[in-house]
C-alpha atoms as a PDB file:
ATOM      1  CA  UNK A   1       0.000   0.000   0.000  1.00  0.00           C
ATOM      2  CA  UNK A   2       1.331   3.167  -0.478  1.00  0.00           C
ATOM      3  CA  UNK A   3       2.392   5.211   2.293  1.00  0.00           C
ATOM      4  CA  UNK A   4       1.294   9.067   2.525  1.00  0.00           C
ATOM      5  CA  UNK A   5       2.277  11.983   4.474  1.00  0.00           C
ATOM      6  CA  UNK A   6       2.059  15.879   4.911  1.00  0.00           C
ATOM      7  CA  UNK A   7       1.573  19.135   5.946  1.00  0.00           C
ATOM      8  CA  UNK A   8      -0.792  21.249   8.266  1.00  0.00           C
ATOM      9  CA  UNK A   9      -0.887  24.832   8.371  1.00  0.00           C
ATOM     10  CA  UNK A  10      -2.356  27.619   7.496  1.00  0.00           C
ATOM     11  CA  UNK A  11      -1.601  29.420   4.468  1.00  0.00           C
ATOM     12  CA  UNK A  12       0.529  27.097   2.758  1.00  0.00           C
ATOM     13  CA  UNK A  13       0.889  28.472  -0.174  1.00  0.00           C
ATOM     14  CA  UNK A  14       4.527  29.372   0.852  1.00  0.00           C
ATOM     15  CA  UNK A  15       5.404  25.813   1.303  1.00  0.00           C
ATOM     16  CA  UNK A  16       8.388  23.879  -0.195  1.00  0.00           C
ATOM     17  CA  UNK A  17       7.764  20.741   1.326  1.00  0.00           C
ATOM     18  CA  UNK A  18       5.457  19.020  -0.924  1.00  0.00           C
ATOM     19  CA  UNK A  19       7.755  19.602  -3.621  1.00  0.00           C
ATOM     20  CA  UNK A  20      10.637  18.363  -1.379  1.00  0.00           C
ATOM     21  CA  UNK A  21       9.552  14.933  -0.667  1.00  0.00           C
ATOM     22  CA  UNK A  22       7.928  14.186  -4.008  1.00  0.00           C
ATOM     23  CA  UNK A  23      11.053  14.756  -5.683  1.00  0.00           C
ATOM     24  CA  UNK A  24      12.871  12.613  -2.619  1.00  0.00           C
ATOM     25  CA  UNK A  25      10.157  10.121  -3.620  1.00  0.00           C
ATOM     26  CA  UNK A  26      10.717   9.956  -7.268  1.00  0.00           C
ATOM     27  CA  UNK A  27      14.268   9.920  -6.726  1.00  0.00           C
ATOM     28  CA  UNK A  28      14.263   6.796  -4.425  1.00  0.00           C
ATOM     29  CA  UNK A  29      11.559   5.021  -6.193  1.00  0.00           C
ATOM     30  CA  UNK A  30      10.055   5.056  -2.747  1.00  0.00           C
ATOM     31  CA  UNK A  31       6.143   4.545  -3.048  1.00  0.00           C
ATOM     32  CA  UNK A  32       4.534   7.416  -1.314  1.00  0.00           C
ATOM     33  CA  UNK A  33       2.967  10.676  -1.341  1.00  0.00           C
ATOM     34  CA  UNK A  34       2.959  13.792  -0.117  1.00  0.00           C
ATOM     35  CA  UNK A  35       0.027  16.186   0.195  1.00  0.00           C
ATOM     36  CA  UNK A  36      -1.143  20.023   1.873  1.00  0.00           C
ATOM     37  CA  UNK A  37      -3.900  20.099   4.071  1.00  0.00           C
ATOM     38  CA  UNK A  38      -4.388  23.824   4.567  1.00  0.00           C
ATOM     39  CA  UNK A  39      -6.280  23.590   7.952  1.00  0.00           C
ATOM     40  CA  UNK A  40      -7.172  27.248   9.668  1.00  0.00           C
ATOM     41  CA  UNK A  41      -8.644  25.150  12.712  1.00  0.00           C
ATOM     42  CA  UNK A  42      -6.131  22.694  13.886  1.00  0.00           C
ATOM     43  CA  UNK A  43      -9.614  20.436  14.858  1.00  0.00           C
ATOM     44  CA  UNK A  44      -9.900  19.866  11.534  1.00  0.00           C
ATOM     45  CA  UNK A  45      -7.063  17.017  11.830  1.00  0.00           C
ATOM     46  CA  UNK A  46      -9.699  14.931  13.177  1.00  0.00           C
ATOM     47  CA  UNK A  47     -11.292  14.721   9.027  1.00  0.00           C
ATOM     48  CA  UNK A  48      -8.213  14.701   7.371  1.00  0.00           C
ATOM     49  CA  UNK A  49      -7.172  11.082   9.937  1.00  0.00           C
ATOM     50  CA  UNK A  50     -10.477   9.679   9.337  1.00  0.00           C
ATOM     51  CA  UNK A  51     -10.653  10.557   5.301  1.00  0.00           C
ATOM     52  CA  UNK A  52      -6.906   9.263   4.882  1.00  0.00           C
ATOM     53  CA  UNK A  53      -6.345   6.205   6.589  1.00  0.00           C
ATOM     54  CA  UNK A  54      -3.444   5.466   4.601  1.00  0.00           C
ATOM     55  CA  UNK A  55      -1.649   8.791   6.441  1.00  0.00           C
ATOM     56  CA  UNK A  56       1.514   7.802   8.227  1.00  0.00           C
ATOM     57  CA  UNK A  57       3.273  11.187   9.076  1.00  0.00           C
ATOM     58  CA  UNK A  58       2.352  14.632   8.898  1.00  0.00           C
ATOM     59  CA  UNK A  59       4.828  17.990   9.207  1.00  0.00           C
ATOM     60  CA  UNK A  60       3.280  20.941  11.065  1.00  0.00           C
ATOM     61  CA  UNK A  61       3.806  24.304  10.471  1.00  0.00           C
ATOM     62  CA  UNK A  62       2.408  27.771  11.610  1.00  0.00           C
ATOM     63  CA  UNK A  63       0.194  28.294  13.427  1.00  0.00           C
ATOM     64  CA  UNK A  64      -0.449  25.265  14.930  1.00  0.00           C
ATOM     65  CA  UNK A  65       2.535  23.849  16.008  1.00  0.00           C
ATOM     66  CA  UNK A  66       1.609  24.264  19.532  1.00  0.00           C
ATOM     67  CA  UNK A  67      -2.126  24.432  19.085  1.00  0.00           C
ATOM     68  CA  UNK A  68      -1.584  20.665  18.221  1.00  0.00           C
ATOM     69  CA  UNK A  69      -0.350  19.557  21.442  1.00  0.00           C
ATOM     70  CA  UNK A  70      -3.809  18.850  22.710  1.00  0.00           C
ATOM     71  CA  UNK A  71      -4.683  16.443  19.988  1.00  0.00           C
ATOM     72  CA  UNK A  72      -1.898  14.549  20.714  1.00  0.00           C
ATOM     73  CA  UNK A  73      -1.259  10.943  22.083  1.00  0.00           C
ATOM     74  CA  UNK A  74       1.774  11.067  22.992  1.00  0.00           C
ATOM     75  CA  UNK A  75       5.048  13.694  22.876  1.00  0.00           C
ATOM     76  CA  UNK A  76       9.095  13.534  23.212  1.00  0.00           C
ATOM     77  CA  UNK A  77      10.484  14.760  26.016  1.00  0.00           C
ATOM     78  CA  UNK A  78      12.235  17.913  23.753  1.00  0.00           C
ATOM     79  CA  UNK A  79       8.989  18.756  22.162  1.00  0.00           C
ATOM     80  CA  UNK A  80       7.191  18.955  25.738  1.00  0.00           C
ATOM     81  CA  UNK A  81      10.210  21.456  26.762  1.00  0.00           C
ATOM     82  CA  UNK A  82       9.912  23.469  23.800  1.00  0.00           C
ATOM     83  CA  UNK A  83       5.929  23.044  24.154  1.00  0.00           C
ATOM     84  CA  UNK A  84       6.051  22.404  20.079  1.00  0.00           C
ATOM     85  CA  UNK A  85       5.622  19.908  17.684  1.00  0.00           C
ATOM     86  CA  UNK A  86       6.182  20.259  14.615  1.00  0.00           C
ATOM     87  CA  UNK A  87       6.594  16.359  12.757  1.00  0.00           C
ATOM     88  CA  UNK A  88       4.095  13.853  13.703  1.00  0.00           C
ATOM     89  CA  UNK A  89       4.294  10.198  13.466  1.00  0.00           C
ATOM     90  CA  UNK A  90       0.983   8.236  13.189  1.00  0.00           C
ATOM     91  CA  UNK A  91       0.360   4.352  13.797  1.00  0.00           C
ATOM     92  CA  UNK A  92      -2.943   2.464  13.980  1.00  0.00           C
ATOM     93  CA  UNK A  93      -3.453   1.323  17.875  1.00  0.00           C
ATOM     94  CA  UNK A  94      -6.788  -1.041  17.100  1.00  0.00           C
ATOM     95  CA  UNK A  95      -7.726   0.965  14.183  1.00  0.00           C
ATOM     96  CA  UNK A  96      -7.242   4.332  16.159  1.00  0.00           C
ATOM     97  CA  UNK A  97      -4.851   6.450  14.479  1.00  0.00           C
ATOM     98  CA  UNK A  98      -2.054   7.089  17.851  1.00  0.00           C
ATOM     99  CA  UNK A  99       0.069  10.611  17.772  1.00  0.00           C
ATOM    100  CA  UNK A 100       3.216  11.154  18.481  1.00  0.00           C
ATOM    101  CA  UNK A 101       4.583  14.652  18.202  1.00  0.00           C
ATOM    102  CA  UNK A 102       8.424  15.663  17.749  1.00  0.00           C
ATOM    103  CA  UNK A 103      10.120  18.537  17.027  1.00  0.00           C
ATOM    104  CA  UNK A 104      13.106  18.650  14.654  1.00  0.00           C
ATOM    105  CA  UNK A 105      13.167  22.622  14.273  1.00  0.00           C
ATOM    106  CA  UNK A 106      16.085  22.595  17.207  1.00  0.00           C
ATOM    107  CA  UNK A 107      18.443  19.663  16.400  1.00  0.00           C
ATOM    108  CA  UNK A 108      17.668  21.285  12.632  1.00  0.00           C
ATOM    109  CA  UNK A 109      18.455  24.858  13.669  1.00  0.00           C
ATOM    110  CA  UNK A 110      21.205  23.567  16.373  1.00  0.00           C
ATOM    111  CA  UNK A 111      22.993  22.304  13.003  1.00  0.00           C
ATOM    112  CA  UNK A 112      22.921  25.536  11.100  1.00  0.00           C
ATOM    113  CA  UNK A 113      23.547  27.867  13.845  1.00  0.00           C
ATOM    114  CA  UNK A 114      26.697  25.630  14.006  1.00  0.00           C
ATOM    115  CA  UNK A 115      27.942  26.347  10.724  1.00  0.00           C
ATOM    116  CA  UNK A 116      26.839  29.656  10.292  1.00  0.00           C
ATOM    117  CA  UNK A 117      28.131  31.154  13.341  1.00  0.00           C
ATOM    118  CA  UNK A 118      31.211  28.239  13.803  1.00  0.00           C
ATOM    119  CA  UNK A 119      30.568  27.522  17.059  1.00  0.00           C
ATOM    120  CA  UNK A 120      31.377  31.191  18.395  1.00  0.00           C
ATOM    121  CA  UNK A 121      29.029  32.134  21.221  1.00  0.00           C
ATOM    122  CA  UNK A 122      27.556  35.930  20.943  1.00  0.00           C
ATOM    123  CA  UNK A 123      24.280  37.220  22.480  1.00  0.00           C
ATOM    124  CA  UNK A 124      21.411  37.052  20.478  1.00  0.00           C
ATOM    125  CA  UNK A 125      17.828  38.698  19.932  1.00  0.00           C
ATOM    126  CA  UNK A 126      14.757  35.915  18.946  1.00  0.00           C
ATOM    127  CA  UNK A 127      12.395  38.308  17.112  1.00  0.00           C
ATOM    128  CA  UNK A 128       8.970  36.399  17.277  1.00  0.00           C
ATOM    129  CA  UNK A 129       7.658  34.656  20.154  1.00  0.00           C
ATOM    130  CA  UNK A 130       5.657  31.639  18.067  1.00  0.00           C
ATOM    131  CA  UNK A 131       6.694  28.035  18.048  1.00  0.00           C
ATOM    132  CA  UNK A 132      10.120  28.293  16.416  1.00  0.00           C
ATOM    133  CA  UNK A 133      11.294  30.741  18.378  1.00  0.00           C
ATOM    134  CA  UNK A 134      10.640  28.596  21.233  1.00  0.00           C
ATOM    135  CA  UNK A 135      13.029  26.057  19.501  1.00  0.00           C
ATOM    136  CA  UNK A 136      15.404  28.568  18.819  1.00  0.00           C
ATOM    137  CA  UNK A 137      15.540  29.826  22.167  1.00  0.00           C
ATOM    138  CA  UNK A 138      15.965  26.171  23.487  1.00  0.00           C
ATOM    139  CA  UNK A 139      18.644  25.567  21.137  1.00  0.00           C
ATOM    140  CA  UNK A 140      20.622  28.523  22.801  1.00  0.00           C
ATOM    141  CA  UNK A 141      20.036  27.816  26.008  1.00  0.00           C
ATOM    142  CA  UNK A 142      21.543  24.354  25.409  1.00  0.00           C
ATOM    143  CA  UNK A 143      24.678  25.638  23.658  1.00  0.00           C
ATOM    144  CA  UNK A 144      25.239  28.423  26.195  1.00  0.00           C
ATOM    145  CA  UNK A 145      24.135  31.537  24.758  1.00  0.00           C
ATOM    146  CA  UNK A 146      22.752  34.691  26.384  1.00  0.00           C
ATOM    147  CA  UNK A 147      19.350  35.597  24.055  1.00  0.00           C
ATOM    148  CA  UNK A 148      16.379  37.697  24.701  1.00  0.00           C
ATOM    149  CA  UNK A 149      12.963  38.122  22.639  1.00  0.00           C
ATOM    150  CA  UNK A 150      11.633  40.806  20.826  1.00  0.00           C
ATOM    151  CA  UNK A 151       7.519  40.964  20.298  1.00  0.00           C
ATOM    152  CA  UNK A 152       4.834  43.281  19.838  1.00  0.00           C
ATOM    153  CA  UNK A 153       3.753  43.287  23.329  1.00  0.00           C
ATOM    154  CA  UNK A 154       6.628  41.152  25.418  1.00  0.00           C
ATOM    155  CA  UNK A 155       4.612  39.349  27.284  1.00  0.00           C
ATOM    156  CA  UNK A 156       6.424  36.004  27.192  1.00  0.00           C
ATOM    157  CA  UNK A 157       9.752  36.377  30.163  1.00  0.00           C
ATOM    158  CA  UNK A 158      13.422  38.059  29.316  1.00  0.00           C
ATOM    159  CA  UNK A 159      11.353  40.195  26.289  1.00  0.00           C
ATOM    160  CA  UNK A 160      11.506  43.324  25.244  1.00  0.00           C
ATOM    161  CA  UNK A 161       9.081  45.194  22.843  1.00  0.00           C
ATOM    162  CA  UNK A 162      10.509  46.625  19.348  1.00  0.00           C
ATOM    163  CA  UNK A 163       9.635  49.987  20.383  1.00  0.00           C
ATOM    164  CA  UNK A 164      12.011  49.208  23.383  1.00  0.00           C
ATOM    165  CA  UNK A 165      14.833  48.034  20.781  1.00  0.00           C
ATOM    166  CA  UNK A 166      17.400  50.356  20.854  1.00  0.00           C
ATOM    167  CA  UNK A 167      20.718  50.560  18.419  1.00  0.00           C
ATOM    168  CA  UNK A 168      22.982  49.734  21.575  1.00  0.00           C
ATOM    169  CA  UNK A 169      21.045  46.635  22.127  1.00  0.00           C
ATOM    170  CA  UNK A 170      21.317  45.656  18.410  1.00  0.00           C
ATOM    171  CA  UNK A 171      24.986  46.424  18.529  1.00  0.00           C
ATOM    172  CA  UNK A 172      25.538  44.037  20.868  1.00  0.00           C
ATOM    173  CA  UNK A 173      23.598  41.667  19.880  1.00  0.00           C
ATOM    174  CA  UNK A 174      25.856  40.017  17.078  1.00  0.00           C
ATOM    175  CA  UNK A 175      23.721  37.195  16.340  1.00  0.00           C
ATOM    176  CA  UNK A 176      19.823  38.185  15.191  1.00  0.00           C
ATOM    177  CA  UNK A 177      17.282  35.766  14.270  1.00  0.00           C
ATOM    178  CA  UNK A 178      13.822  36.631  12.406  1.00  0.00           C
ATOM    179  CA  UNK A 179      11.488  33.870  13.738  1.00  0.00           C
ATOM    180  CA  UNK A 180       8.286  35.667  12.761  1.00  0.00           C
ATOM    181  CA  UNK A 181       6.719  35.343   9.149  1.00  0.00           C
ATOM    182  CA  UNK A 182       7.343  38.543   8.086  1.00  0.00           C
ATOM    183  CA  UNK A 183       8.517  39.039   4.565  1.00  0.00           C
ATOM    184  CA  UNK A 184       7.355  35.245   3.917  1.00  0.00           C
ATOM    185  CA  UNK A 185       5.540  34.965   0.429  1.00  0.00           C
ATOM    186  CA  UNK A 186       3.597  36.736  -0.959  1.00  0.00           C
ATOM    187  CA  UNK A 187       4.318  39.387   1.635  1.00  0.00           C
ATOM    188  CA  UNK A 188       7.921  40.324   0.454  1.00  0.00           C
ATOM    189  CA  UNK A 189       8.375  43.289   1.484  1.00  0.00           C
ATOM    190  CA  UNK A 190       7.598  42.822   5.116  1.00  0.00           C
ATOM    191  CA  UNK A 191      10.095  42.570   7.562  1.00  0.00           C
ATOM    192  CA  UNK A 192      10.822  42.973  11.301  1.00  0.00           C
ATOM    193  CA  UNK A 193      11.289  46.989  12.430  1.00  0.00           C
ATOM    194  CA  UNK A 194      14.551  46.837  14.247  1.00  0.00           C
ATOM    195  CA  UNK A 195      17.343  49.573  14.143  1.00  0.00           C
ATOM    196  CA  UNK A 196      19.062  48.268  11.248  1.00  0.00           C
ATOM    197  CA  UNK A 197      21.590  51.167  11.105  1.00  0.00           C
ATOM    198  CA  UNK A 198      22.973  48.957  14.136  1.00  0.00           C
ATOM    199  CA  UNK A 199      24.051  45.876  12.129  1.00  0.00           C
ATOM    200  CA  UNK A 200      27.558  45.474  11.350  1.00  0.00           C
ATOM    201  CA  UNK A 201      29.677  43.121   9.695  1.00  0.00           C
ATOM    202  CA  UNK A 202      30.007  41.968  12.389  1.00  0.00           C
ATOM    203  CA  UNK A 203      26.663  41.046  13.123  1.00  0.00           C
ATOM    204  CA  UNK A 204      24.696  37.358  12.063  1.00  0.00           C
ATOM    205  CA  UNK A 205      21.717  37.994  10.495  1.00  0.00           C
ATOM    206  CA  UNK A 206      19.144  34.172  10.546  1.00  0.00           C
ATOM    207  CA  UNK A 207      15.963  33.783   9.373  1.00  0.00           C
ATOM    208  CA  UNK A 208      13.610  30.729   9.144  1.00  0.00           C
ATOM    209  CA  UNK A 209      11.833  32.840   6.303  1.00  0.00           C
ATOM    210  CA  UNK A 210      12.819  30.077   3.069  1.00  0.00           C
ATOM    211  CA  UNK A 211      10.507  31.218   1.172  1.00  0.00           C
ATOM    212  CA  UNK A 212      11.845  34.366  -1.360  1.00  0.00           C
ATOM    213  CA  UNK A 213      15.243  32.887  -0.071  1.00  0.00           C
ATOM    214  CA  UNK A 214      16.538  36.502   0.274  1.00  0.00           C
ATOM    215  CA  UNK A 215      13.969  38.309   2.433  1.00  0.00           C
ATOM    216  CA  UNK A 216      13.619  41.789   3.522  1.00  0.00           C
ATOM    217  CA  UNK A 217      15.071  41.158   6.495  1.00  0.00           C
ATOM    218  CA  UNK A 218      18.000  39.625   5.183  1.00  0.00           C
ATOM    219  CA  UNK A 219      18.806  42.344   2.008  1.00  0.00           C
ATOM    220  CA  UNK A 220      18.451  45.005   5.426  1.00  0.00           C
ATOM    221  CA  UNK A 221      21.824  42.724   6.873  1.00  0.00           C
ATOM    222  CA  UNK A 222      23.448  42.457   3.791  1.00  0.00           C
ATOM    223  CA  UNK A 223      23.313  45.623   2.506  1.00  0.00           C
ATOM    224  CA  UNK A 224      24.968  46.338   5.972  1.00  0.00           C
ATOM    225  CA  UNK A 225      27.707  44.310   5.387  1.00  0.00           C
ATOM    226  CA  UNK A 226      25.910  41.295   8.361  1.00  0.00           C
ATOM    227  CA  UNK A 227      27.098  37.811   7.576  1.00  0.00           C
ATOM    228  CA  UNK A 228      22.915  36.397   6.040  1.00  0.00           C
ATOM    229  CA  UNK A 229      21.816  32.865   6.235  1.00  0.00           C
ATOM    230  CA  UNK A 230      18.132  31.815   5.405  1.00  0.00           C
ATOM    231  CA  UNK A 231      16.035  29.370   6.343  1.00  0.00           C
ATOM    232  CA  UNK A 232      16.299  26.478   3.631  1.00  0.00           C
ATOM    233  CA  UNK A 233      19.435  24.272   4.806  1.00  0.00           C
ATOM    234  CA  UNK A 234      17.246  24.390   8.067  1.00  0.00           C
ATOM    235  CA  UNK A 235      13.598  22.995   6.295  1.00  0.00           C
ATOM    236  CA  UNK A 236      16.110  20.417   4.590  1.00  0.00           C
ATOM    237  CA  UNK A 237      17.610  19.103   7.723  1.00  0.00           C
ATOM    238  CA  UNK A 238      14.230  18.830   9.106  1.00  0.00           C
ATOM    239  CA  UNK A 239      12.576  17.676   6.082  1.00  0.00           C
ATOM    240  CA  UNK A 240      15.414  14.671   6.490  1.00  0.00           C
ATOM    241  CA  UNK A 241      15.069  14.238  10.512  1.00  0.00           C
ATOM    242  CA  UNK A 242      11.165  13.659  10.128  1.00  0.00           C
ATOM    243  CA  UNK A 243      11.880  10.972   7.332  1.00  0.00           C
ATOM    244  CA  UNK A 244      13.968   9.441   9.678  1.00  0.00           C
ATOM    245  CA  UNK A 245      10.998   9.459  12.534  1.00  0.00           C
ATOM    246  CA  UNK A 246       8.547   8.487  10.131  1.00  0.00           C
ATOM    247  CA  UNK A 247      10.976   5.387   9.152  1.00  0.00           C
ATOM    248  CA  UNK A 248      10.801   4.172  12.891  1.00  0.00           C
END
């Protein structure tokens, strides 16, 4: 039988992923598929499991990466810490599909912030407080690094609001990650309101934004001379550790 997996989320029009596997498909002569389910209510799963009982694993995406904790049977002990999930394995328990929720956004981003950065610890500013930047921050914290967030209304602990981000704290801050959508397609020319005049070459300048894979945020960076990395060796490296939680 073949096996199928996918995506939840809402848009999706942005996504890569479908084209991702289906090409990792083809070139594997695996027999699968890969389809979108562009949920806006994260209850909705409960259709999309009882239409597709041939659904094995599912990748989550905004915004219900934590909204889909609920639903779930089961969840690894990283996810619970980061309180998201964004890969899902699903086995039949008695004919009952069974949940188990993982999150590959930090081991994925722990990889890249590696190679970008090599190894050098610097203080860092998390704009976005969603589900990746809870990953991000987690990552951090594990590899020793002082961070803080940066939201509308900073109510989430150690945040500060943009209009409280000054150039001294950008200056310091040598390592800046965009975990919000802004600037994600179609909405290009979005981007986070920081002080970019702050950004040096000097500075690291991340975003999880994949999708045009030079955003706003990052032309801001590089047009000040920041070292840029986007977000699509991360979505590979998580595309990759799913497959391998899927394959379990």
């Amino acid at each position: 039988m073949t096996n199928r997996y996918g995506l939840i989320g809402f848009p999706l029009g942005h996504s890569f992923s479908k084209k991702y596997f289906t090409n990792k498909f083809l070139n594997h002569s695996i027999d699968a598929v890969y389809d979108l389910f562009p949920l806006e209510d994260v209850s909705q799963l409960h259709t999309i499991l009882t239409e597709f009982t041939d659904l094995i694993g599912l990748n989550v995406t905004i915004p219900h990466k934590q909204k889909i904790i609920p639903l779930l049977d089961s969840i690894s002990d990283e996810a619970a810490i980061i309180n998201a999930v964004n890969t899902i394995r699903i086995s039949r328990v008695n004919g009952k599909p069974f949940l188990e929720g993982y999150n590959t956004d930090a081991p994925a981003f722990e990889a890249e912030l590696i190679e970008f950065t090599s190894g050098q610890k610097r203080i860092a500013l998390i704009l976005g407080t969603g589900g990746a930047s809870a990953a991000v921050a987690y990552v951090l914290g594990e590899l020793g690094w002082e961070y803080q967030f940066v939201s509308r209304n900073a109510k989430k602990p150690n945040s500060i609001t943009y209009a409280d981000l000054t150039e001294s704290i950008v200056s310091k801050s040598k390592l800046i990650i965009n975990c919000t959508p802004l600037g994600m397609h179609p909405d290009i020319d979005t981007l986070p309101q920081i002080p970019y005049s702050a950004v040096t070459p000097q500075h690291y300048l991340f975003d999880i934004v994949y999708n045009p894979e030079l955003t706003a945020f990052l032309i801001r960076g590089k047009q000040q001379g920041a070292h840029i990395r986007n977000g699509l060796g991360m979505l590979h490296r998580q595309a990759e550790l799913a497959w391998d939680i899927w394959q379990k």
